[in-house]
Protein backbone atom coordinates (compact mmCIF):
# COMPACT_ATOMS: atom_id res chain seq x y z
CA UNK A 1 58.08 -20.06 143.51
CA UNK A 2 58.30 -17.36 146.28
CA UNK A 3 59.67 -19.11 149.19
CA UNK A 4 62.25 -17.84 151.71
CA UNK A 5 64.99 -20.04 152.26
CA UNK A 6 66.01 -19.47 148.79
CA UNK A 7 67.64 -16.43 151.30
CA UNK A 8 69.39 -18.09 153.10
CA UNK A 9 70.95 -21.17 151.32
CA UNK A 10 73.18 -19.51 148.57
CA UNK A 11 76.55 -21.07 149.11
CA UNK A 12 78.77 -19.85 151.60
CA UNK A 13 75.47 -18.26 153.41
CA UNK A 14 74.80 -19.51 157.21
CA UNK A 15 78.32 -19.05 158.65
CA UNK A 16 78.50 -19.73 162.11
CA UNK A 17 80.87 -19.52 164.88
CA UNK A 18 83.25 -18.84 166.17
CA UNK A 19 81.92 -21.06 169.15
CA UNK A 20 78.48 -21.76 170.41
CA UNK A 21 77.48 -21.44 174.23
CA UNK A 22 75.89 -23.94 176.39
CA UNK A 23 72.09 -23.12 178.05
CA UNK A 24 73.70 -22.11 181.08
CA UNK A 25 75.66 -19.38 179.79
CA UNK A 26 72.27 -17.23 178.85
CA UNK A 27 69.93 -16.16 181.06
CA UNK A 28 66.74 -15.86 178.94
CA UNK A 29 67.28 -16.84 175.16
CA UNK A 30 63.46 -15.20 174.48
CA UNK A 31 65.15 -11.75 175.34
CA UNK A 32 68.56 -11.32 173.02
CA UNK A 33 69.24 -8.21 171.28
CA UNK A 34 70.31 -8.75 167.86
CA UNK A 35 71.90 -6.17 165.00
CA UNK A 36 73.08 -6.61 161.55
CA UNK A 37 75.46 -4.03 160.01
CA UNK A 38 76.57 -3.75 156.29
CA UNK A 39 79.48 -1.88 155.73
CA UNK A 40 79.54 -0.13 158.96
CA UNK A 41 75.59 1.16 158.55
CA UNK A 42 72.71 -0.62 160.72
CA UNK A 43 70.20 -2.62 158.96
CA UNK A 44 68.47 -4.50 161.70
CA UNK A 45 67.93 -4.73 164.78
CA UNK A 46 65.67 -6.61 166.88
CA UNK A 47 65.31 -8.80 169.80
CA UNK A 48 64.70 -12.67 170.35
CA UNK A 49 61.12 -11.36 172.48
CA UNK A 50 60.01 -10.52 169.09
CA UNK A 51 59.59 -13.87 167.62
CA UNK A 52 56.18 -15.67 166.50
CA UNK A 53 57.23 -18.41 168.47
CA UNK A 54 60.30 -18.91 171.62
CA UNK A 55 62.59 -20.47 171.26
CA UNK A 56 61.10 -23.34 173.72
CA UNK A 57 58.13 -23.47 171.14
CA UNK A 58 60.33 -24.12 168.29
CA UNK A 59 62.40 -26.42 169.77
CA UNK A 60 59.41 -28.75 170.80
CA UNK A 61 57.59 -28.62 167.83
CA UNK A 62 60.69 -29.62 165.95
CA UNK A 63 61.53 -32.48 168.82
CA UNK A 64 57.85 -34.32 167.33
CA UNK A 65 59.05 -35.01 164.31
CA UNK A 66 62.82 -35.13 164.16
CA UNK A 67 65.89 -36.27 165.81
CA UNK A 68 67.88 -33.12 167.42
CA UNK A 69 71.58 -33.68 168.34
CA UNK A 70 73.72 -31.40 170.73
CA UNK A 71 74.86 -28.99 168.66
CA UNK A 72 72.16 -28.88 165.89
CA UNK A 73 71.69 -25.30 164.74
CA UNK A 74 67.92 -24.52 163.78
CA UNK A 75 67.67 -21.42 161.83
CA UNK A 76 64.45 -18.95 162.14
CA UNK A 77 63.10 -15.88 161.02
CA UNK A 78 65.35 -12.32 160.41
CA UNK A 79 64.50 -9.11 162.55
CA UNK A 80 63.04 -6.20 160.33
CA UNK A 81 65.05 -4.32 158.26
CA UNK A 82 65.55 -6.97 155.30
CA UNK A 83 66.83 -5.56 152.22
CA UNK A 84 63.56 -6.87 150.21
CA UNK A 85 61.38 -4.77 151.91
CA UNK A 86 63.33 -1.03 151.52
CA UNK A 87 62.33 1.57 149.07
CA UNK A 88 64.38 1.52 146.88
CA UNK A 89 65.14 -2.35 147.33
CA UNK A 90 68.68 -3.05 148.68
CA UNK A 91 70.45 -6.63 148.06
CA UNK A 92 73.97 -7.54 149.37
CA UNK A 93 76.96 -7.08 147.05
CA UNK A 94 80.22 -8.52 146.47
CA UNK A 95 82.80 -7.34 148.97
CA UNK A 96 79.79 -6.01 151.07
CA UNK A 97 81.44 -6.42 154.88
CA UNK A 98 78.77 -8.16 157.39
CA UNK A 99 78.80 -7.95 161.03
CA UNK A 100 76.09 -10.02 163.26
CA UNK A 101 76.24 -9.24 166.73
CA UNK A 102 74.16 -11.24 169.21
CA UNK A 103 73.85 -10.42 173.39
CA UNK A 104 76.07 -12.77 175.20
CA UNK A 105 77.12 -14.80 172.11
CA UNK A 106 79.17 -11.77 170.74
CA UNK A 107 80.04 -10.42 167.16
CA UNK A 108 80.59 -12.41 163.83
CA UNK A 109 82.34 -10.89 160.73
CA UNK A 110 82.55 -11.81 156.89
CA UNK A 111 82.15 -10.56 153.72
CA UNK A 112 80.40 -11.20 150.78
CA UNK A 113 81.36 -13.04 147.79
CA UNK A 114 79.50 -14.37 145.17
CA UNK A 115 80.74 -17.25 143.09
């Protein structure tokens, strides 16, 4: 079944950290950057203003039918630039180095390893 989270639920996928901000220390969170980079080359790039929905939006819709706690995480879409969609196809590897960064949350590290 085609279905994306499969993604971004392997094990050890979805690190986070290595501290989360409060509201008031971003000024618009519908207008981040955002970059991926895999061993040192950029993949993707994008910007929060891109989304289908804000970040208000999701964070409603969500509100309807659950319970959200201070500190929940809510994960979304990816910029463009996934490895799926290149010609010729490109998947992360073991030992593949990762680095996130995000505008006024900072950078995030890690590499790859499959079990």
């Amino acid at each position: 079944m085609g279905q994306w989270v499969k993604g971004k639920s392997h094990d050890t996928f979805g690190p986070v950290g290595p501290y989360l901000v409060t509201k008031d220390e971003i000024k618009n969170i519908n207008n981040l950057n955002m970059s991926l980079d895999v061993n040192g080359k950029r993949m993707q790039t994008g910007n929060t203003n891109m989304m289908i929905f804000n970040v208000d939006i999701i964070v409603s819709y969500l509100s309807k039918f659950m319970t959200l706690q201070t500190g929940d995480l809510i994960t979304t879409g990816t910029p463009t630039g996934v490895g799926m969609g290149m010609k010729p196809q490109q998947f992360l590897k073991d030992g593949d180095e990762i680095e996130l960064t995000i505008e006024n949350l900072g950078k995030q590290k890690s590499k790859v390893a499959l079990l």
